[in-house]
Each structure stands twice: as structure tokens, then as C-alpha cells.
C-alpha atoms as a PDB file:
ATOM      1  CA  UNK A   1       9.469  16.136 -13.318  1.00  0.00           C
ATOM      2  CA  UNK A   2       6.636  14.368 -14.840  1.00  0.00           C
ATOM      3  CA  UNK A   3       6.429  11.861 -12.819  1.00  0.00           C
ATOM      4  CA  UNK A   4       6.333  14.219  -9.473  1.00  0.00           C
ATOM      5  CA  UNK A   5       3.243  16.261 -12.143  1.00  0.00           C
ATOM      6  CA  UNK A   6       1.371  12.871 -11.668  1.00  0.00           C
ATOM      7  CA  UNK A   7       2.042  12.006  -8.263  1.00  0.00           C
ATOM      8  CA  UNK A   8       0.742  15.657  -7.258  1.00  0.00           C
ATOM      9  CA  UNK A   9      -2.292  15.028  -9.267  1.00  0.00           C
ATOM     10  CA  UNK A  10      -3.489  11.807  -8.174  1.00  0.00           C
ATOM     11  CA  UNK A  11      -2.684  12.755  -4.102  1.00  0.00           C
ATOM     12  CA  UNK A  12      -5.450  15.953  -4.929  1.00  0.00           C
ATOM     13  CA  UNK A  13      -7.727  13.240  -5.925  1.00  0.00           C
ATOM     14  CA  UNK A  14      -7.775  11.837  -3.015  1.00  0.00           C
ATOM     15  CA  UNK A  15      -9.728  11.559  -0.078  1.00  0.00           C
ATOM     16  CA  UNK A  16      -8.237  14.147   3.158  1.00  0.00           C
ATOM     17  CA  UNK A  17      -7.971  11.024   4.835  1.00  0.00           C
ATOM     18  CA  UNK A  18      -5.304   9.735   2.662  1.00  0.00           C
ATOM     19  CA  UNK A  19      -3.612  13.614   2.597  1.00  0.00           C
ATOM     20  CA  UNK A  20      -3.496  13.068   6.564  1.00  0.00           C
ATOM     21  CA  UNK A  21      -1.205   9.955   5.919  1.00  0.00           C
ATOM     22  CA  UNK A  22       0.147  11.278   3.134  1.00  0.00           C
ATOM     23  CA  UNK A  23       1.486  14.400   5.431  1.00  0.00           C
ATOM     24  CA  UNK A  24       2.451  12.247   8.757  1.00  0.00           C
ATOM     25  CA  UNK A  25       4.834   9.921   5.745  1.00  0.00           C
ATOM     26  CA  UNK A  26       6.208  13.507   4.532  1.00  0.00           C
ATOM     27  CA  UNK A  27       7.108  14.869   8.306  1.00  0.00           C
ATOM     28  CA  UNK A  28       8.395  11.278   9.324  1.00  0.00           C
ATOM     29  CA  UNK A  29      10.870  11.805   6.898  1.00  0.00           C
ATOM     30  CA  UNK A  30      11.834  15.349   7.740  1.00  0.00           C
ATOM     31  CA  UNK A  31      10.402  17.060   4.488  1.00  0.00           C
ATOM     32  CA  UNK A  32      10.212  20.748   5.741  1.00  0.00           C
ATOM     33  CA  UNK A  33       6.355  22.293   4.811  1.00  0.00           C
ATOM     34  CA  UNK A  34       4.288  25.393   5.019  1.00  0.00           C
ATOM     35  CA  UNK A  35       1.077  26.357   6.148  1.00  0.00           C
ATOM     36  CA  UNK A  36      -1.169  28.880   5.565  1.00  0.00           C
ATOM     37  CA  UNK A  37      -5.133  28.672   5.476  1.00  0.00           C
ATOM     38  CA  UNK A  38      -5.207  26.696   1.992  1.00  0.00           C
ATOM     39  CA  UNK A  39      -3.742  24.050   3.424  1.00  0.00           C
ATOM     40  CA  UNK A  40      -0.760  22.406   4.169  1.00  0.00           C
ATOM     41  CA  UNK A  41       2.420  22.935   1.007  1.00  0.00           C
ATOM     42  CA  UNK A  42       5.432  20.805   0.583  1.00  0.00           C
ATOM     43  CA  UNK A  43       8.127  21.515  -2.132  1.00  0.00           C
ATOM     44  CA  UNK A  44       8.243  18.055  -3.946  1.00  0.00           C
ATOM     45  CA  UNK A  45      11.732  19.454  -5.868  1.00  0.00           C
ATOM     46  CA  UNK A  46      13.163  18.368  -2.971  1.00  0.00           C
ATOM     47  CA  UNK A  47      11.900  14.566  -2.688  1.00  0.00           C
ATOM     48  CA  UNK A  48      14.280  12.358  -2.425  1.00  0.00           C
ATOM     49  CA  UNK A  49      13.635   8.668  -4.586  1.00  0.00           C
ATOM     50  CA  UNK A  50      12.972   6.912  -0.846  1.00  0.00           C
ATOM     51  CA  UNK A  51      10.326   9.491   0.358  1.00  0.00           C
ATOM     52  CA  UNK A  52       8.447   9.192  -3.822  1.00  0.00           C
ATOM     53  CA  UNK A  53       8.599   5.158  -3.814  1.00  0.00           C
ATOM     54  CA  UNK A  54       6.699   5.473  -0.169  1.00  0.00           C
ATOM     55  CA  UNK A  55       4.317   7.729  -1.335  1.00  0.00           C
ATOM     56  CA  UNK A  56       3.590   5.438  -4.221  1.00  0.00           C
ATOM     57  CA  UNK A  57       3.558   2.610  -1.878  1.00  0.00           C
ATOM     58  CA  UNK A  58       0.410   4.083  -0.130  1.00  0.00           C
ATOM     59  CA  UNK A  59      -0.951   5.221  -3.145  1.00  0.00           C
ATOM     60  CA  UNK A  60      -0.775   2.201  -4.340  1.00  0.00           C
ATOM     61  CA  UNK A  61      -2.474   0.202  -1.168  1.00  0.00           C
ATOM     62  CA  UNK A  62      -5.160   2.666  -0.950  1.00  0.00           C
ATOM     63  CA  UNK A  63      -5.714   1.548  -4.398  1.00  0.00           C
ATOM     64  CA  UNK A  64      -5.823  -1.878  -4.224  1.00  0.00           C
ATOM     65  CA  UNK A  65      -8.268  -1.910  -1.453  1.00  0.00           C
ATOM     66  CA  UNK A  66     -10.586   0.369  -3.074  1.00  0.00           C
ATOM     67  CA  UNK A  67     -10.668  -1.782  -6.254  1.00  0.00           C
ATOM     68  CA  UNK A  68     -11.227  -5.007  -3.565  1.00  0.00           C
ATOM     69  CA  UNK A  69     -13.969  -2.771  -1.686  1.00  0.00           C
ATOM     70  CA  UNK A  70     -15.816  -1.868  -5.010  1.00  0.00           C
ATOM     71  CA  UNK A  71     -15.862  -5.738  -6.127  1.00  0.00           C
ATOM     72  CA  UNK A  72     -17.244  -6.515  -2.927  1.00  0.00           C
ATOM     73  CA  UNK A  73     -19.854  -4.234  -3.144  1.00  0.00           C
ATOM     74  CA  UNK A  74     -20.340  -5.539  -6.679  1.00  0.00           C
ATOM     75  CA  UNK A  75     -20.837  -9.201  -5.350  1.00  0.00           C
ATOM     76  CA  UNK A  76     -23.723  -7.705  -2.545  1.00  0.00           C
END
């Protein structure tokens, strides 16, 4: 449970960009949703392990090339 409290956290961080992605990973995989004018809602209860580790896949790309993005802006 904690760990889905911290992967909900860090995806509201992020850019709507990433939430696009995010969302197109979620409906590839069949993860039923609602909509209303807030936004798009998934119930992450029922995440299976495959559909997390994917999410933290991307989460974990997107991070990477931010961190190599910021040290090249560093080196400019």
C-alpha cells in the first residue's frame, strides 16, 4: 500500500506529458478508468505487479534523462 502511496505521489509531480504516457501504459493494459472534468482516475487497488514495475520503468527513464539533461545544461 505504501509503495502504490509513493508511486501516486511522484506521477502528480510530474509533467502532463509524462501523465499522457503514463495513461496510454494504463489503457494498453486494460486498467478500466473514469473521467470526469478533474481529470482522468484509475483505481491503483487493482494494479497488478506487471502494470506497477512498467510504471516504474518509465518513471524511472524519465528520470534518468532529466538528471542527464540537467548535467548537460550544467556543462553549457
Amino acid at each position: 500500500m505504501k509503495d502504490l502511496i509513493n508511486l501516486r505521489n511522484h506521477i502528480e509531480k510530474m509533467n502532463i506529458i509524462h501523465h499522457i504516457k503514463i495513461f496510454e501504459i494504463l489503457s494498453k493494459k486494460g486498467i478500466e478508468f473514469s473521467e470526469n472534468r478533474n481529470g482522468i482516475f484509475f483505481n491503483m487497488n487493482k494494479f497488478d505487479s506487471s502494470v506497477i514495475e512498467e510504471i516504474n520503468v518509465y518513471i524511472n527513464y524519465v528520470n534518468e534523462q532529466e538528471d542527464k539533461l540537467n548535467e548537460t545544461e550544467k556543462l553549457k
